[in-house]
N, C-alpha and C. Protein backbone atom coordinates (compact mmCIF):
# COMPACT_ATOMS: atom_id res chain seq x y z
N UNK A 1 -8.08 9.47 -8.41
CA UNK A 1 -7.66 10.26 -7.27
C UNK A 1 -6.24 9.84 -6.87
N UNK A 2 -5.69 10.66 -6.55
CA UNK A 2 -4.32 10.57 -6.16
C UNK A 2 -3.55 10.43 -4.51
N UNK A 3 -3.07 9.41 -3.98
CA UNK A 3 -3.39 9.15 -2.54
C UNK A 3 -1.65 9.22 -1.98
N UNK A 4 -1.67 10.25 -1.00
CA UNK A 4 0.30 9.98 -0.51
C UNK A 4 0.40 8.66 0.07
N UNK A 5 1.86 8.95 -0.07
CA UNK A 5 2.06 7.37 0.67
C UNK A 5 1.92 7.28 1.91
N UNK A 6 1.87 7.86 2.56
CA UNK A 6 1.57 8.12 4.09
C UNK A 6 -0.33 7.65 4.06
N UNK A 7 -0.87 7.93 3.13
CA UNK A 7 -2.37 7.28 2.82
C UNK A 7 -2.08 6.11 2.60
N UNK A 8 -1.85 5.56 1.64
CA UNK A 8 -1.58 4.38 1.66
C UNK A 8 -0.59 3.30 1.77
N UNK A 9 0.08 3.78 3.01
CA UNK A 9 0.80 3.10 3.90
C UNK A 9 -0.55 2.67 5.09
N UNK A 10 -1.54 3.42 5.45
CA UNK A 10 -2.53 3.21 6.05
C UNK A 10 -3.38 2.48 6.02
N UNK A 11 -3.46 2.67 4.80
CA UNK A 11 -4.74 1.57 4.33
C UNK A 11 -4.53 0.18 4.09
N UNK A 12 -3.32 0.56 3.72
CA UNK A 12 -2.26 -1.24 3.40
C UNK A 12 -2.11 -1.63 5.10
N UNK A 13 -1.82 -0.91 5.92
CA UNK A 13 -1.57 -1.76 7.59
C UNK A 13 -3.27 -1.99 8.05
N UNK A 14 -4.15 -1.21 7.85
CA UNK A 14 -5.29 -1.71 7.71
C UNK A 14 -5.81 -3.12 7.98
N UNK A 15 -5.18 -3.46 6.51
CA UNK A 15 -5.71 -4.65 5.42
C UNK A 15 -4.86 -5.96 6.31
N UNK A 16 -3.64 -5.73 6.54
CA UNK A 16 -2.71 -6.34 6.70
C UNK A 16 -2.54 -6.05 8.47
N UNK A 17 -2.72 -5.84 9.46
CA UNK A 17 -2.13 -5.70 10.68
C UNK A 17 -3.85 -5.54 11.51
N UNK A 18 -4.54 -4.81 10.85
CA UNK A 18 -5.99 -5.15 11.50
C UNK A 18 -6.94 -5.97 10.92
N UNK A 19 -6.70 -6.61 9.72
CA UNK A 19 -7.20 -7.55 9.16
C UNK A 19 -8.55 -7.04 8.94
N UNK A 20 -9.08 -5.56 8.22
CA UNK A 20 -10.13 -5.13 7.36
C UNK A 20 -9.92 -5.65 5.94
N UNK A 21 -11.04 -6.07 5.99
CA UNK A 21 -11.49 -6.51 4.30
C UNK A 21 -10.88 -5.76 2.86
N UNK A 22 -10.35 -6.36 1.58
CA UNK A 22 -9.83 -5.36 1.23
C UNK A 22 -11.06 -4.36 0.36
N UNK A 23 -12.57 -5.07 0.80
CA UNK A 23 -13.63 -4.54 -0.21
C UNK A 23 -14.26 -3.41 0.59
N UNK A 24 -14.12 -3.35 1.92
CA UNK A 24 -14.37 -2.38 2.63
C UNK A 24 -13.53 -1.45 2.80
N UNK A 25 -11.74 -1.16 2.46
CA UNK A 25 -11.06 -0.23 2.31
C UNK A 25 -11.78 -0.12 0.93
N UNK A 26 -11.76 -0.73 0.09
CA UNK A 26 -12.29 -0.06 -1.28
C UNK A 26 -13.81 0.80 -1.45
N UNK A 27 -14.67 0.28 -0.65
CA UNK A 27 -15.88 0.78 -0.86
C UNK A 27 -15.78 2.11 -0.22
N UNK A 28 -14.99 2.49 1.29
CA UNK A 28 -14.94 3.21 2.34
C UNK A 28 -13.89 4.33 1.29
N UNK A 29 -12.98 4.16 1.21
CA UNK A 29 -11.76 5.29 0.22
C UNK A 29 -11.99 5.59 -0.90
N UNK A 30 -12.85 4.71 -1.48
CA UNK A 30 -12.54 4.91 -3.14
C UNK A 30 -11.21 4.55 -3.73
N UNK A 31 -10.64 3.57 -2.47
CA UNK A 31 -9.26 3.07 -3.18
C UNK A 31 -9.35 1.78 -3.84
N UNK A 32 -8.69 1.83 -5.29
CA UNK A 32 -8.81 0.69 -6.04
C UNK A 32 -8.49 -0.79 -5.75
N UNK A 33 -8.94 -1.80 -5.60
CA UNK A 33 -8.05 -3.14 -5.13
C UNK A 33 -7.15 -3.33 -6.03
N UNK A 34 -6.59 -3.50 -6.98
CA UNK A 34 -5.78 -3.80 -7.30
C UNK A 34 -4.41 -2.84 -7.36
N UNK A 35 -4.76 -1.56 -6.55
CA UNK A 35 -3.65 -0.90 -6.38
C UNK A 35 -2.99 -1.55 -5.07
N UNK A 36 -4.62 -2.00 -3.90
CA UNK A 36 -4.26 -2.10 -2.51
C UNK A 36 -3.41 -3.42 -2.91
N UNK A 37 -3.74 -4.09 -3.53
CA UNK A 37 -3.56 -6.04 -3.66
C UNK A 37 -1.70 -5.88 -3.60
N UNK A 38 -1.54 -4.93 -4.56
CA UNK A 38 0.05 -4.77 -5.34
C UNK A 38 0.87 -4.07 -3.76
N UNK A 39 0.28 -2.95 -3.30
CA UNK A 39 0.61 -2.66 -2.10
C UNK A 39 0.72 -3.00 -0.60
N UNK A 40 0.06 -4.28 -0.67
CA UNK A 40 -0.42 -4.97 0.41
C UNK A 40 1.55 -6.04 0.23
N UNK A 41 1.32 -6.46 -1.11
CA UNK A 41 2.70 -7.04 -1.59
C UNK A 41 3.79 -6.86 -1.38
N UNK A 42 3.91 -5.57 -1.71
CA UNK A 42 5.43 -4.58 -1.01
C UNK A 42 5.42 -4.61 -0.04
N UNK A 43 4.56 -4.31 1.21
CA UNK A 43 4.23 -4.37 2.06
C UNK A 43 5.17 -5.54 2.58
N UNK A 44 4.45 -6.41 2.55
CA UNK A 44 4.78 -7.97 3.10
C UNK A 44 6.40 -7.78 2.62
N UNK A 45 6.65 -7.65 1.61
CA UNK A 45 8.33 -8.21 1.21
C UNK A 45 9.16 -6.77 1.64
N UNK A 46 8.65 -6.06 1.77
CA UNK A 46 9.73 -4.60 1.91
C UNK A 46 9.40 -3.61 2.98
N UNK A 47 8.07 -3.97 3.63
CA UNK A 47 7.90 -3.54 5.20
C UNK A 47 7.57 -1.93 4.94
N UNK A 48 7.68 -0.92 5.64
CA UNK A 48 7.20 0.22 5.18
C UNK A 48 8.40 1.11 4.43
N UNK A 49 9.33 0.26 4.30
CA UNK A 49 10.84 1.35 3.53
C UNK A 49 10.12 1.54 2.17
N UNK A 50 9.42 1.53 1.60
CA UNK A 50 8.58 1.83 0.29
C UNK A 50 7.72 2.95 0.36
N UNK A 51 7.26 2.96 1.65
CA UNK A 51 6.07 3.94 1.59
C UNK A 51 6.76 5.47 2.40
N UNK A 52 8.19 5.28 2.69
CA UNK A 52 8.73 6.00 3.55
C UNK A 52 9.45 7.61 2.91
N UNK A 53 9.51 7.11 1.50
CA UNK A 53 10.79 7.34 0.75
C UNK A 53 9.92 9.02 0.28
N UNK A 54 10.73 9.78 0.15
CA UNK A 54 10.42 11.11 -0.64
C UNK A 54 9.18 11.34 -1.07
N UNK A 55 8.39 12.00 -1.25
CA UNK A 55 6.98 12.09 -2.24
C UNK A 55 7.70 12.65 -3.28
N UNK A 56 7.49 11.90 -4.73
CA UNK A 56 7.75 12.71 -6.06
C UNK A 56 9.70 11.93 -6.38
N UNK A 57 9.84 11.16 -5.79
CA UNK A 57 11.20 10.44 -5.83
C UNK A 57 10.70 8.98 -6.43
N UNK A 58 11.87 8.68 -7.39
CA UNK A 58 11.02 7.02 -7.51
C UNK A 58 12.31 6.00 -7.41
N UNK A 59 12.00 5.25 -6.72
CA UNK A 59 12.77 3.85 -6.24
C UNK A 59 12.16 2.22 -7.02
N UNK A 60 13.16 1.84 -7.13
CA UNK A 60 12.76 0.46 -7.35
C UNK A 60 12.23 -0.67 -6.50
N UNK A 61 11.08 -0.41 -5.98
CA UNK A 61 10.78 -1.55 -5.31
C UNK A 61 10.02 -2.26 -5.94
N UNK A 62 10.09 -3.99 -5.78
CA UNK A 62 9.49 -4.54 -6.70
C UNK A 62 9.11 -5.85 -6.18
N UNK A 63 7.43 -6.95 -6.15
CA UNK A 63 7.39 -7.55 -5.46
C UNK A 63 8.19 -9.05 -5.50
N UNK A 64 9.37 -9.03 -6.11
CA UNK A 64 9.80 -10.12 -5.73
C UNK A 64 11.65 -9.25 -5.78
N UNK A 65 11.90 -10.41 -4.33
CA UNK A 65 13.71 -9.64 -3.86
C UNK A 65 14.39 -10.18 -4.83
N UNK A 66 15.03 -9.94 -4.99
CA UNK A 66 16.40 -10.88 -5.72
C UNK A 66 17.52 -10.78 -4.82
């Protein structure tokens, strides 16, 4: 299934700002953990300028800055 970023910008502040489990976003969405795990990542290092950007545009964000 295919989720906007505006979805999972949600589910990542979730995980991260209300401190839900990441097995209960998974069981509850059908969203994969290891998509949330990688997104939870960006998250932390790049704040929501990742999840902000165009739908169908692709940027380099990546979890470590240089």
């Amino acid at each position: 299934m295919k989720y906007t970023l505006k979805e999972k910008l949600k589910y990542v502040k979730m995980h991260v700002e209300e401190d839900v489990p990441l097995w209960e976003i998974y069981y509850t969405y059908d969203f994969r953990l290891s998509d949330l795990k990688y997104l939870c990542k960006l998250y932390r290092m790049w704040g929501e300028e990742p999840f902000l950007k165009e739908e169908g545009t692709r940027s380099c964000y990546t979890r470590e800055r240089s």
